[in-house]
C-alpha atoms as a PDB file:
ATOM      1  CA  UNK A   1      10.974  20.326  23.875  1.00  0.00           C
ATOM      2  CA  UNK A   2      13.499  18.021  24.974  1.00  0.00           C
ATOM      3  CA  UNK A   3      10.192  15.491  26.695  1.00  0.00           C
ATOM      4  CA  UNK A   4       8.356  15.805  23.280  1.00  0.00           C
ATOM      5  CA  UNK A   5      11.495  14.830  21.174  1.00  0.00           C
ATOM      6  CA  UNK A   6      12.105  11.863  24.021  1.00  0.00           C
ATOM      7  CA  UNK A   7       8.764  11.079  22.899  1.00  0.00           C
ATOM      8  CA  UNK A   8       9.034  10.543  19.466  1.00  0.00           C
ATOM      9  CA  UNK A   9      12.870   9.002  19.815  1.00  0.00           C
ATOM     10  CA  UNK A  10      13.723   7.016  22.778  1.00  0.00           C
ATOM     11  CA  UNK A  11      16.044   4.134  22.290  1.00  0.00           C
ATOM     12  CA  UNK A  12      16.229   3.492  25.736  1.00  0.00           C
ATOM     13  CA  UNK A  13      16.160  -0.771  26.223  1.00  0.00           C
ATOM     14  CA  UNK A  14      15.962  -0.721  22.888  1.00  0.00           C
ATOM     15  CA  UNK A  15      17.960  -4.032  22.353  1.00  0.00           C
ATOM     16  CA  UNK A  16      14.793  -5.668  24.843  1.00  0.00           C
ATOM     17  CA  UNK A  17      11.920  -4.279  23.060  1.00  0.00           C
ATOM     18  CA  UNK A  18      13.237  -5.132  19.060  1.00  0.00           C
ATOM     19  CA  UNK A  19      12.566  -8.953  20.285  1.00  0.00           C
ATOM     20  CA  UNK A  20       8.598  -7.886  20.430  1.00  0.00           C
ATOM     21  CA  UNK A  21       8.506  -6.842  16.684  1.00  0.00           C
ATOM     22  CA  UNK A  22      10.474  -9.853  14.894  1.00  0.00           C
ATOM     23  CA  UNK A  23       7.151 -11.041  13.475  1.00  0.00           C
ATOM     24  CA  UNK A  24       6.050  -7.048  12.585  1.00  0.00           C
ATOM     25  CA  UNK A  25       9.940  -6.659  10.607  1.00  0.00           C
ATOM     26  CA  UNK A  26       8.931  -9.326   8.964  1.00  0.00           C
ATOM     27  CA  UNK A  27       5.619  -8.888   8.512  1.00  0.00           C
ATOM     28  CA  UNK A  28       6.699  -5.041   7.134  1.00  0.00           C
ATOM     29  CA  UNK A  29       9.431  -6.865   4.797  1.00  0.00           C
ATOM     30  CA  UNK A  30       6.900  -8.896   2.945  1.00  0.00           C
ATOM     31  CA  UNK A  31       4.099  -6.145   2.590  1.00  0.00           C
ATOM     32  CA  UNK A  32       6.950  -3.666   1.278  1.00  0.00           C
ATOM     33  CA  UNK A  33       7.647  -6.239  -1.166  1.00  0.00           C
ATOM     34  CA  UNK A  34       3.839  -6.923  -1.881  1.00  0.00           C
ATOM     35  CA  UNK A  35       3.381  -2.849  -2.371  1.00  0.00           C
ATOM     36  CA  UNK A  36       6.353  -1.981  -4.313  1.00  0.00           C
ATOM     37  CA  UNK A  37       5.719  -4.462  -7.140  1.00  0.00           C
ATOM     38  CA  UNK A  38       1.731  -3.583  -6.862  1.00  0.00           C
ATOM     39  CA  UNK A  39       2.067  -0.089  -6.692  1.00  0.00           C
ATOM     40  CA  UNK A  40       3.663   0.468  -9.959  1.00  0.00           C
ATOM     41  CA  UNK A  41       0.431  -1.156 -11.927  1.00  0.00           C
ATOM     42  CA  UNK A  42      -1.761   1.020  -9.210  1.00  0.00           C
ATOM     43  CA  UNK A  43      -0.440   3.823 -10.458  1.00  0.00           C
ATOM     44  CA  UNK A  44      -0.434   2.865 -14.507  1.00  0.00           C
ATOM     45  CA  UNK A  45      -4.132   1.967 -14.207  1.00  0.00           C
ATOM     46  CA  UNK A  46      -5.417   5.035 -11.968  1.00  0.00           C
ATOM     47  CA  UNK A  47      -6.132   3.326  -9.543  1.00  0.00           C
ATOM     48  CA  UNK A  48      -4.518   5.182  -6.474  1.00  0.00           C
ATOM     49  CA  UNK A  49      -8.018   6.637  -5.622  1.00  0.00           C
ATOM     50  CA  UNK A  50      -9.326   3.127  -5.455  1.00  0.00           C
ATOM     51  CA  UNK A  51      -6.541   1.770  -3.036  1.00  0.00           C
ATOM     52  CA  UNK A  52      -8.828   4.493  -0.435  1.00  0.00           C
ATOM     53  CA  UNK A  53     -11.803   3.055  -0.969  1.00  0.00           C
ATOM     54  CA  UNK A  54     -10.828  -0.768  -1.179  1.00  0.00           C
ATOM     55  CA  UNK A  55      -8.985   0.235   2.705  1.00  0.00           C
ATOM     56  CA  UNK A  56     -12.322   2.068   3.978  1.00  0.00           C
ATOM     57  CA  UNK A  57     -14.085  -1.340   2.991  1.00  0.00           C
ATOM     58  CA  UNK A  58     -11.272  -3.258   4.614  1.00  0.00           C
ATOM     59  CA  UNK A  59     -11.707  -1.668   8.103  1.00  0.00           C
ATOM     60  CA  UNK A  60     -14.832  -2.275   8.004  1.00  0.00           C
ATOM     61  CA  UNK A  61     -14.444  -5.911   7.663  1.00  0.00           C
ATOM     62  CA  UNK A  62     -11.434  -5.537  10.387  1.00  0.00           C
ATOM     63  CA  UNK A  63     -14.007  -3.879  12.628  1.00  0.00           C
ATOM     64  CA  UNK A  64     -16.806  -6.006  12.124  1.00  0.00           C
ATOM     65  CA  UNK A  65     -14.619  -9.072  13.030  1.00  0.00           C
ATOM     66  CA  UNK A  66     -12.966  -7.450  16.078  1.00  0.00           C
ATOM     67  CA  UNK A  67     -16.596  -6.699  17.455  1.00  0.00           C
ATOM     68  CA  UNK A  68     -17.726 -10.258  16.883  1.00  0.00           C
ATOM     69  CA  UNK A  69     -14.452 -11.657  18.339  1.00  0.00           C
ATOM     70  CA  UNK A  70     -13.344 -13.164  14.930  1.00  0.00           C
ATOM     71  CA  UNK A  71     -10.310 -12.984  12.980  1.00  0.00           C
ATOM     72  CA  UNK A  72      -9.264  -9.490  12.444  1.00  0.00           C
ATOM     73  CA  UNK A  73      -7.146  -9.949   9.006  1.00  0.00           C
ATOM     74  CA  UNK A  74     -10.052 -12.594   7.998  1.00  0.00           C
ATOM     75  CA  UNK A  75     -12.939  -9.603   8.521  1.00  0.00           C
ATOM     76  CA  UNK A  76     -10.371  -7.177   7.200  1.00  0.00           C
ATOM     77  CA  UNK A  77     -10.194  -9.871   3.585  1.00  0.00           C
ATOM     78  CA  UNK A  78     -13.649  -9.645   3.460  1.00  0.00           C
ATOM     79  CA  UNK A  79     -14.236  -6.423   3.303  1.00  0.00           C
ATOM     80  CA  UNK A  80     -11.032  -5.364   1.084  1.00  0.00           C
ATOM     81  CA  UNK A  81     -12.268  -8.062  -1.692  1.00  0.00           C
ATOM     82  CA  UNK A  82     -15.814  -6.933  -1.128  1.00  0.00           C
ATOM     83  CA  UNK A  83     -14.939  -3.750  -2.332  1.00  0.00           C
ATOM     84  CA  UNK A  84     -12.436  -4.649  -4.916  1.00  0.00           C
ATOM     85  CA  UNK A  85     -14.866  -6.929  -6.904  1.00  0.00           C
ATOM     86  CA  UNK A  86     -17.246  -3.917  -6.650  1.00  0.00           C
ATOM     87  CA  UNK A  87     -15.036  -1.588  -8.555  1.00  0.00           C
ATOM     88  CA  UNK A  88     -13.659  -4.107 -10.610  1.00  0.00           C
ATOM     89  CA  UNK A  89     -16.675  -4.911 -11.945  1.00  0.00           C
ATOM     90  CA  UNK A  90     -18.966  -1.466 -12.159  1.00  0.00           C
ATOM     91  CA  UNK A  91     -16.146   0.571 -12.582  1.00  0.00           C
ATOM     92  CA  UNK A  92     -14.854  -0.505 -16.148  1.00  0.00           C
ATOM     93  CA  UNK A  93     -14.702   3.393 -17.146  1.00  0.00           C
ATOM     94  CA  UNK A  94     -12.164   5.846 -15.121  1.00  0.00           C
ATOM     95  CA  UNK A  95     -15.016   7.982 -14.373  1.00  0.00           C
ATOM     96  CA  UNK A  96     -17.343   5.149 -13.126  1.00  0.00           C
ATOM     97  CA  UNK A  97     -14.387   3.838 -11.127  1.00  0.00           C
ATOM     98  CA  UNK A  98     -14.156   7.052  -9.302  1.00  0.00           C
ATOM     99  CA  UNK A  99     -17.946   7.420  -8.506  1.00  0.00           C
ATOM    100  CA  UNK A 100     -17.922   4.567  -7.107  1.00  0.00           C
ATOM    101  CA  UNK A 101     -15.021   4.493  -5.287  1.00  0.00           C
ATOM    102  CA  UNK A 102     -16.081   7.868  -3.419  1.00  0.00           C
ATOM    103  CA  UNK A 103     -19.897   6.189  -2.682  1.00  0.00           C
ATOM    104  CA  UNK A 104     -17.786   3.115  -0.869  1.00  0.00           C
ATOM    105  CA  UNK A 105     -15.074   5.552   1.270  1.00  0.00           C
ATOM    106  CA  UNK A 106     -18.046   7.239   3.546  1.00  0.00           C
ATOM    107  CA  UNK A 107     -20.094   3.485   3.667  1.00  0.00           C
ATOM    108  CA  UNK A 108     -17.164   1.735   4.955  1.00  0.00           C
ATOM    109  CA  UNK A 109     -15.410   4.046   7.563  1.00  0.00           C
ATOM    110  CA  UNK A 110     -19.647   4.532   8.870  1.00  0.00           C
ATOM    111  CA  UNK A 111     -19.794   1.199   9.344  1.00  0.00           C
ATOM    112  CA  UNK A 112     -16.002   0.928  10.918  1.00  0.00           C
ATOM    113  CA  UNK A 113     -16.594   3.878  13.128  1.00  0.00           C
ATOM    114  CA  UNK A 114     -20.038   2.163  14.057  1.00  0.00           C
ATOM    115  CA  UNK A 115     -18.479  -1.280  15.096  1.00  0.00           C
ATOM    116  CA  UNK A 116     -15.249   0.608  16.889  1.00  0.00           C
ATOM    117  CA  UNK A 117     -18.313   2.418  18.910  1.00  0.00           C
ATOM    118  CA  UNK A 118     -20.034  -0.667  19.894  1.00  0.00           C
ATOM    119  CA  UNK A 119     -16.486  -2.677  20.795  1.00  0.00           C
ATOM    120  CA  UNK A 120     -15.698  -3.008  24.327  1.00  0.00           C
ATOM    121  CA  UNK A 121     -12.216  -3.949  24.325  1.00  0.00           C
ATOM    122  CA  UNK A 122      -9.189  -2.604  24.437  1.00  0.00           C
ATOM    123  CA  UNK A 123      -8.767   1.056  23.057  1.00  0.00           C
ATOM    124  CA  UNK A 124      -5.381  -0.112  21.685  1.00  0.00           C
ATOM    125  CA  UNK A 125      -7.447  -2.151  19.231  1.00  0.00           C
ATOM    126  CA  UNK A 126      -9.527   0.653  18.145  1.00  0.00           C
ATOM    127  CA  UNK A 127      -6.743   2.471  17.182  1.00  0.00           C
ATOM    128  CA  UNK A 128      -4.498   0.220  15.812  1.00  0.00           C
ATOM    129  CA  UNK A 129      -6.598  -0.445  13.031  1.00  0.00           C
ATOM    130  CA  UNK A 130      -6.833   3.133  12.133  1.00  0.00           C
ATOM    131  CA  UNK A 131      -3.132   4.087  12.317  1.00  0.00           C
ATOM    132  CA  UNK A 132      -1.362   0.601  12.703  1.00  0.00           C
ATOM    133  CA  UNK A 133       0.599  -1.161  15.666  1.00  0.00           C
ATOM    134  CA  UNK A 134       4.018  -2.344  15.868  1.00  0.00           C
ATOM    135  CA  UNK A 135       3.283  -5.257  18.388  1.00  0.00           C
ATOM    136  CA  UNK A 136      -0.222  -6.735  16.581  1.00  0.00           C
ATOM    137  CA  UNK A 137       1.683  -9.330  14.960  1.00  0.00           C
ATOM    138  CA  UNK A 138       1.373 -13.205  16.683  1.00  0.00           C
ATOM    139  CA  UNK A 139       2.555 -15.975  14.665  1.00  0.00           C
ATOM    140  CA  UNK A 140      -0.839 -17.126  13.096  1.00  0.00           C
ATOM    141  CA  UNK A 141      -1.329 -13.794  11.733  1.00  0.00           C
ATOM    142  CA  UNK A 142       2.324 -13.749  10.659  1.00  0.00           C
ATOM    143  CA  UNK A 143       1.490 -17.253   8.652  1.00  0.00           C
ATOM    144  CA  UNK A 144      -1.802 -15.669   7.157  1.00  0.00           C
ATOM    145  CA  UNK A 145       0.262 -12.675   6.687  1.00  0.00           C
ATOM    146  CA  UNK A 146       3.321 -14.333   5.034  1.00  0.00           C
ATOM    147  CA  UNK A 147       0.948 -17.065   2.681  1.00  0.00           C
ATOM    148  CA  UNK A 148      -1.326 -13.885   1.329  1.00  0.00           C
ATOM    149  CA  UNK A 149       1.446 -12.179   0.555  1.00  0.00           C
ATOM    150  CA  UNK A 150       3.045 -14.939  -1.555  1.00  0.00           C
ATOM    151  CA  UNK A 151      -0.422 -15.542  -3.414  1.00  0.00           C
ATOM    152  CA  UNK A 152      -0.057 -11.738  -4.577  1.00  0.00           C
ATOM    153  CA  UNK A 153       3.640 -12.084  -5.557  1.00  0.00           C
ATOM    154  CA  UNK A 154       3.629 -14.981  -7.255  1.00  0.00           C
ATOM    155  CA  UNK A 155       0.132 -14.367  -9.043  1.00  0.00           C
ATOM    156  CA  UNK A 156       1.798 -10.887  -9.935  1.00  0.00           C
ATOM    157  CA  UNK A 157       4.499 -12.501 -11.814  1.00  0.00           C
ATOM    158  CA  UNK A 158       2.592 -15.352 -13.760  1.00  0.00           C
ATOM    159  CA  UNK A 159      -0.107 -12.345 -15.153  1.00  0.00           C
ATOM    160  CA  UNK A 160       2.809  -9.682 -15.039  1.00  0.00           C
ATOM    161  CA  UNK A 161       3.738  -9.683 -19.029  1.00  0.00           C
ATOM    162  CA  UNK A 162      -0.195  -9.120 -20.074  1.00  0.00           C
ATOM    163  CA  UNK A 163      -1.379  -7.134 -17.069  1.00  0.00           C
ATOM    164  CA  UNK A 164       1.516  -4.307 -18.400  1.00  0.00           C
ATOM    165  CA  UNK A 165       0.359  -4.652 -21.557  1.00  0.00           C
ATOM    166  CA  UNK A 166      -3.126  -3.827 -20.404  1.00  0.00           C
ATOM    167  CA  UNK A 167      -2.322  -1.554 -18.142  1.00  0.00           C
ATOM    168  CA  UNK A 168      -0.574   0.832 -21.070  1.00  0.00           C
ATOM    169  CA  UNK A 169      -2.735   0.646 -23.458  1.00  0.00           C
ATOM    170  CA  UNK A 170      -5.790  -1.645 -23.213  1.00  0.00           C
ATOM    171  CA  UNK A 171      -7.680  -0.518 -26.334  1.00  0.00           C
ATOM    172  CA  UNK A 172      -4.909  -2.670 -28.414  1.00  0.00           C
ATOM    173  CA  UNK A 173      -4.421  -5.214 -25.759  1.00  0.00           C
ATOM    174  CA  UNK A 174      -7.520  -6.362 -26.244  1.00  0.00           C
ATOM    175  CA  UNK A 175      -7.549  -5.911 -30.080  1.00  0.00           C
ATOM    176  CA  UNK A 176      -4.685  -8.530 -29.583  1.00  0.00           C
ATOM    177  CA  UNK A 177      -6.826 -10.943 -27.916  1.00  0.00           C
ATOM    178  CA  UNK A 178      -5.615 -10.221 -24.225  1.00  0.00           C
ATOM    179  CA  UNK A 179      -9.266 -10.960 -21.885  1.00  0.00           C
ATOM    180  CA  UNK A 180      -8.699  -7.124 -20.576  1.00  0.00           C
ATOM    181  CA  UNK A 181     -11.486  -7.371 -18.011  1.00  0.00           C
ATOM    182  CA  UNK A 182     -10.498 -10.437 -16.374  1.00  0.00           C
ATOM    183  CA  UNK A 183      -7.152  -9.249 -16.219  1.00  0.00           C
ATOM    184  CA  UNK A 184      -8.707  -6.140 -14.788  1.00  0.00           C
ATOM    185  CA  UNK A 185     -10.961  -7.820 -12.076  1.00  0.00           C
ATOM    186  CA  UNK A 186      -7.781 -10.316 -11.284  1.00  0.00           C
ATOM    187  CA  UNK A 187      -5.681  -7.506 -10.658  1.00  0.00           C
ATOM    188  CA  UNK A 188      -8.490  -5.962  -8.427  1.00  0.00           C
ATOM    189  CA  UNK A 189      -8.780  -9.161  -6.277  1.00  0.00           C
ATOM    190  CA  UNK A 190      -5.008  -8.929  -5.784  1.00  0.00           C
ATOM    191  CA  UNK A 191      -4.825  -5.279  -4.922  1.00  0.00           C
ATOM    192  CA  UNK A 192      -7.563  -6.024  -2.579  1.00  0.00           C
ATOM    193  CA  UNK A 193      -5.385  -8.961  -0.766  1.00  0.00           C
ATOM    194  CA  UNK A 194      -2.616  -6.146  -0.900  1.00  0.00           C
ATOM    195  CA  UNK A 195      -4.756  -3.799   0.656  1.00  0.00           C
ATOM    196  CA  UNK A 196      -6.012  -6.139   3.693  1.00  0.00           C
ATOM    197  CA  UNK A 197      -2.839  -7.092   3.951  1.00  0.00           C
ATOM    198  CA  UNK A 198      -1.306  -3.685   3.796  1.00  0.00           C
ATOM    199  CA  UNK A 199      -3.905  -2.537   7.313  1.00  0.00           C
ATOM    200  CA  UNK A 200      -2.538  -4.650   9.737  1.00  0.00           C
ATOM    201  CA  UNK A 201       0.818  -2.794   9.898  1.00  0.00           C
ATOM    202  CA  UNK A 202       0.060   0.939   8.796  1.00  0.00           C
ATOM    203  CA  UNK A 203      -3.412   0.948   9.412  1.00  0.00           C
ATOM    204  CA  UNK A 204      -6.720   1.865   7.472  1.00  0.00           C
ATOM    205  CA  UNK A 205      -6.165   5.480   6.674  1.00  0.00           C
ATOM    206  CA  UNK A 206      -2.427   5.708   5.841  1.00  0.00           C
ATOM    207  CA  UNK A 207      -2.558   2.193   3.539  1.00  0.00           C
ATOM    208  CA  UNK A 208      -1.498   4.653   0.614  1.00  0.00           C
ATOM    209  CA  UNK A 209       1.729   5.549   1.926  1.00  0.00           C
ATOM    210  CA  UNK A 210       2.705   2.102   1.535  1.00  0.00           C
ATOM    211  CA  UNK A 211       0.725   0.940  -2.047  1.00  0.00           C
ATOM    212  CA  UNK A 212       1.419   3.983  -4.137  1.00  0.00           C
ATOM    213  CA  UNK A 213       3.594   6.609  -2.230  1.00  0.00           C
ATOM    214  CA  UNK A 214       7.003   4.176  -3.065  1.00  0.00           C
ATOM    215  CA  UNK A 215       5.922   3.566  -6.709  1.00  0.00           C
ATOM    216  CA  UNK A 216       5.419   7.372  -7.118  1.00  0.00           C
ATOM    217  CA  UNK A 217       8.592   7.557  -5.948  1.00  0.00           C
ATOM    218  CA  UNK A 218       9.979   4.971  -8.348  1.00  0.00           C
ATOM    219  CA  UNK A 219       8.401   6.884 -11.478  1.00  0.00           C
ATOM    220  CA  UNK A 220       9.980  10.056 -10.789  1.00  0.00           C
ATOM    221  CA  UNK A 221      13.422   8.830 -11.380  1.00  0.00           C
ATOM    222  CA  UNK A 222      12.870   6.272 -13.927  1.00  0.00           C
ATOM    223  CA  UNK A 223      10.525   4.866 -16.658  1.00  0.00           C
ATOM    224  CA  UNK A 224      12.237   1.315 -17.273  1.00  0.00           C
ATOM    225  CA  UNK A 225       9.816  -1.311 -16.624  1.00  0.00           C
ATOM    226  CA  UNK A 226      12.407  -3.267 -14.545  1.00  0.00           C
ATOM    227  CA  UNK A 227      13.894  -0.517 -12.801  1.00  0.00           C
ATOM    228  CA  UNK A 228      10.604   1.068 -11.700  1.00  0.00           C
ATOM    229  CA  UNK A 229       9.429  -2.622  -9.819  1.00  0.00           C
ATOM    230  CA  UNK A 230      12.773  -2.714  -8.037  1.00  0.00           C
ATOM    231  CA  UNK A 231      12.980   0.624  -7.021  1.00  0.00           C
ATOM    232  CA  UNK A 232       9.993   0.924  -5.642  1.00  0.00           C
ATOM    233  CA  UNK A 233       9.958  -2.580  -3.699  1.00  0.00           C
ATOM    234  CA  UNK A 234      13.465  -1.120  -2.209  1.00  0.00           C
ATOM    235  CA  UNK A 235      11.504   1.739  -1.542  1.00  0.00           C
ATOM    236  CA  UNK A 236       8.375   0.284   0.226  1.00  0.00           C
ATOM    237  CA  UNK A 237      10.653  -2.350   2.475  1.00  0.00           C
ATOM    238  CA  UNK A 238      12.722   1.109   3.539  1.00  0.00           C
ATOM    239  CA  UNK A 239       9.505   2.714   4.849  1.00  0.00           C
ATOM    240  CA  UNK A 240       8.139   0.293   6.322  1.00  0.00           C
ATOM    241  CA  UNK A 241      10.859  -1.571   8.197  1.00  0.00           C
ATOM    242  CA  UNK A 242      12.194   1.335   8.716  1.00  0.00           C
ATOM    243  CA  UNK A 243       9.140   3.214  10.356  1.00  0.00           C
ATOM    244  CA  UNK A 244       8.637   0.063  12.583  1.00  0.00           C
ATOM    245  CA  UNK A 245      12.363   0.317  14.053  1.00  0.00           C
ATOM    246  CA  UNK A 246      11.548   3.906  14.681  1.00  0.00           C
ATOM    247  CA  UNK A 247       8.488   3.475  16.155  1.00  0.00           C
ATOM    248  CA  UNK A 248       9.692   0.884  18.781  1.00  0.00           C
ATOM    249  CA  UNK A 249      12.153   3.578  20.310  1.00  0.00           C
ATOM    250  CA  UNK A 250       9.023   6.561  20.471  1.00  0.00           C
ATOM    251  CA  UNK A 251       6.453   3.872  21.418  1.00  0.00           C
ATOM    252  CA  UNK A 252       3.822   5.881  19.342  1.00  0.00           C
ATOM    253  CA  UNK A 253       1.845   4.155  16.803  1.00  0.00           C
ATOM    254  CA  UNK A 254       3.912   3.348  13.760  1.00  0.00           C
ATOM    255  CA  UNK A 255       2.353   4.887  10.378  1.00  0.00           C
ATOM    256  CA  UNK A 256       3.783   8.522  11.167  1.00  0.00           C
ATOM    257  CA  UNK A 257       7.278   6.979  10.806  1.00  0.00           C
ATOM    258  CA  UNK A 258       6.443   4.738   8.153  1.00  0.00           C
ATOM    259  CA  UNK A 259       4.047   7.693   6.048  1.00  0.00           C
ATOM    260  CA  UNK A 260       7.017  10.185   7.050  1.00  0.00           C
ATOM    261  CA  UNK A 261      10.215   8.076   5.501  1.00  0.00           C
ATOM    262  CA  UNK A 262       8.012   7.311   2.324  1.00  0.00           C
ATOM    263  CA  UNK A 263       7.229  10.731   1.581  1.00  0.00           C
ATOM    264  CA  UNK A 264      10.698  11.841   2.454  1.00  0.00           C
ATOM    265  CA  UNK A 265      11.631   9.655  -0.311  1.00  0.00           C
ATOM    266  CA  UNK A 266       9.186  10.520  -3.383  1.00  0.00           C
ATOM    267  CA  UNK A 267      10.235  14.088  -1.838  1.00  0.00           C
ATOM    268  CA  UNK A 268      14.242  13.235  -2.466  1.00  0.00           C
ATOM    269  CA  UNK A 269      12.905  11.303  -6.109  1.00  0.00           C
ATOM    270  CA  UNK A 270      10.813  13.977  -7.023  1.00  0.00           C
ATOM    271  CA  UNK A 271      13.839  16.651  -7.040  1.00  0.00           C
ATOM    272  CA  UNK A 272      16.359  14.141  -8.666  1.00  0.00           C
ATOM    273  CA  UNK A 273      13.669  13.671 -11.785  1.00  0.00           C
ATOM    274  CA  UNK A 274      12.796  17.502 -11.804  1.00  0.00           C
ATOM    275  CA  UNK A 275      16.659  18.048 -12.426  1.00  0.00           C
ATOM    276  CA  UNK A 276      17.132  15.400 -14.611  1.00  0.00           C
ATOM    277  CA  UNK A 277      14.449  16.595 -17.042  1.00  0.00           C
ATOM    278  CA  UNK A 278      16.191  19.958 -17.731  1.00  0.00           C
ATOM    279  CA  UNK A 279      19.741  18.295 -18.204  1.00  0.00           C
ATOM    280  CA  UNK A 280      17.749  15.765 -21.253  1.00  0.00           C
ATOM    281  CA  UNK A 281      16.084  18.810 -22.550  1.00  0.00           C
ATOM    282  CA  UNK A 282      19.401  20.797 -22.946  1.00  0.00           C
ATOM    283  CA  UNK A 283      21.181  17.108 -24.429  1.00  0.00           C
ATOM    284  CA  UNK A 284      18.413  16.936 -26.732  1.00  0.00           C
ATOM    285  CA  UNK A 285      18.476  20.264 -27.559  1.00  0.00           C
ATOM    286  CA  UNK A 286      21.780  20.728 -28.370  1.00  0.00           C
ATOM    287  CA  UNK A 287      21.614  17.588 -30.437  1.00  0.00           C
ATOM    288  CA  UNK A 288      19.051  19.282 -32.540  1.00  0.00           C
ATOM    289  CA  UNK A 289      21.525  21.998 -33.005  1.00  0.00           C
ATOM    290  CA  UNK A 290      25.128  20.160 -33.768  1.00  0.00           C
ATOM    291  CA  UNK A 291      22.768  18.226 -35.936  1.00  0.00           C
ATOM    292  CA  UNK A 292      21.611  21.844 -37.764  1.00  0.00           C
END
């Protein structure tokens, strides 16, 4: 017990082996930031469902590119806005969205699991891409990293005051002249960036831990459309920097730390909100009454 504990917590030389993940801290500050202020439209629009599929399409590209011996976050772009504009575009209608989605989840990880298969290298690759690495981070992918990510942001906050207003009701956004499904395919493009993004530090198959499990969290305790952005960027940045310092003392890959602290989390938010519900049912209804 003690050995399998060791394992999972070692902080041994610690001090040594934090300089080997300076460019993955900051690498996991800027894609919590990316997620948390995502996330929150991700989950307004439906769209968690999506975020699976856009990541299958993603690792493909990621796998494609490591086979060939090309860039790994350019393959993984490719395939992330591949996807994306796919869904974006056929999948106007929840329903269509979700059909679609679930025909491009099996297609992509296929064609990832086919190009791991035929890739030579190292194993550590492989896997990495799956579940994430602490250590994947040089400085050019740190650059491509850090200039996505501020594309996303700042394109976030030029279309944020009509991309809310589509996302809550886009029947009368659009009766007010808002272009609904170019906002919608925008927002698609940038979710996709998220979502490449997003791989190279948790990895393929946990990318929703990072891009919806912190807004989730976020919504349980509040509804305030500036709160909720906040919270859930705190949130994102606490998972994921946190998971990586974790990670670096077990040596393990890195997304059960991160995927544990984030649903830890929406776990603590989830029982705050279910207890604060009760309490404004009793204040309203003993309004009601003192008002009888």
């Amino acid at each position: 017990m003690d050995e399998f504990w060791g394992r999972i917590f070692d902080f041994s030389d610690y001090g040594a082996l934090l300089v080997l993940v300076q460019n993955s801290i900051i690498a996991g500050a800027l894609l919590g930031i990316v997620g948390g202020l995502i996330g929150p439209f991700v989950m307004s629009r439906d769209l968690a469902f999506a975020v699976h599929g856009i990541s299958e399409l993603s690792f493909a590209g990621a796998a494609a590119a490591l086979l060939l011996g090309a860039n790994v976050v350019a393959g993984s772009l490719v395939g992330s806005l591949a996807a994306a504009i796919l869904i974006g575009v056929l999948g106007t209608r929840a329903r269509d969205r979700n059909s679609i989605t679930a025909v491009l989840m099996p297609f992509g990880l296929g064609l990832g699991i086919l190009f791991l298969a035929l890739y030579d290298g190292r194993t550590a690759n492989k896997f990495g891409l799956l579940t994430g690495q602490i250590v994947a981070v040089d400085n050019p992918q740190l650059t491509l990293l850090s200039i996505i990510s501020i594309v996303v942001i700042a394109s976030l906050f030029v279309m944020w005051r009509p991309l809310s207003f589509a996302s809550v009701d886009g029947d009368v956004a659009r009766a007010r002249g808002v272009p609904v499904d170019a906002i919608g395919i925008a927002f698609m493009v940038l979710l996709g960036l998220a979502t490449a993004v997003s791989i190279q530090i948790v990895g393929a198959l946990l990318v929703l831990a990072l891009l919806v499990t912190p807004a989730a969290a976020a919504m349980r305790v509040t509804s305030s459309p500036l709160i909720t952005p906040l919270l859930s960027v705190l949130f994102a940045v606490v998972a994921v920097v946190g998971g990586i310092l974790l990670a670096l003392g077990g040596g393990l890959p890195i997304s059960p730390y991160i995927t544990t602290i984030s649903f830890l989390i929406w776990l603590v938010c989830r029982i705050v909100g279910n207890r604060r519900v009760p309490s404004s049912r009793r204040m309203v209804s003993g309004g009601a009454i003192h008002a009888d």
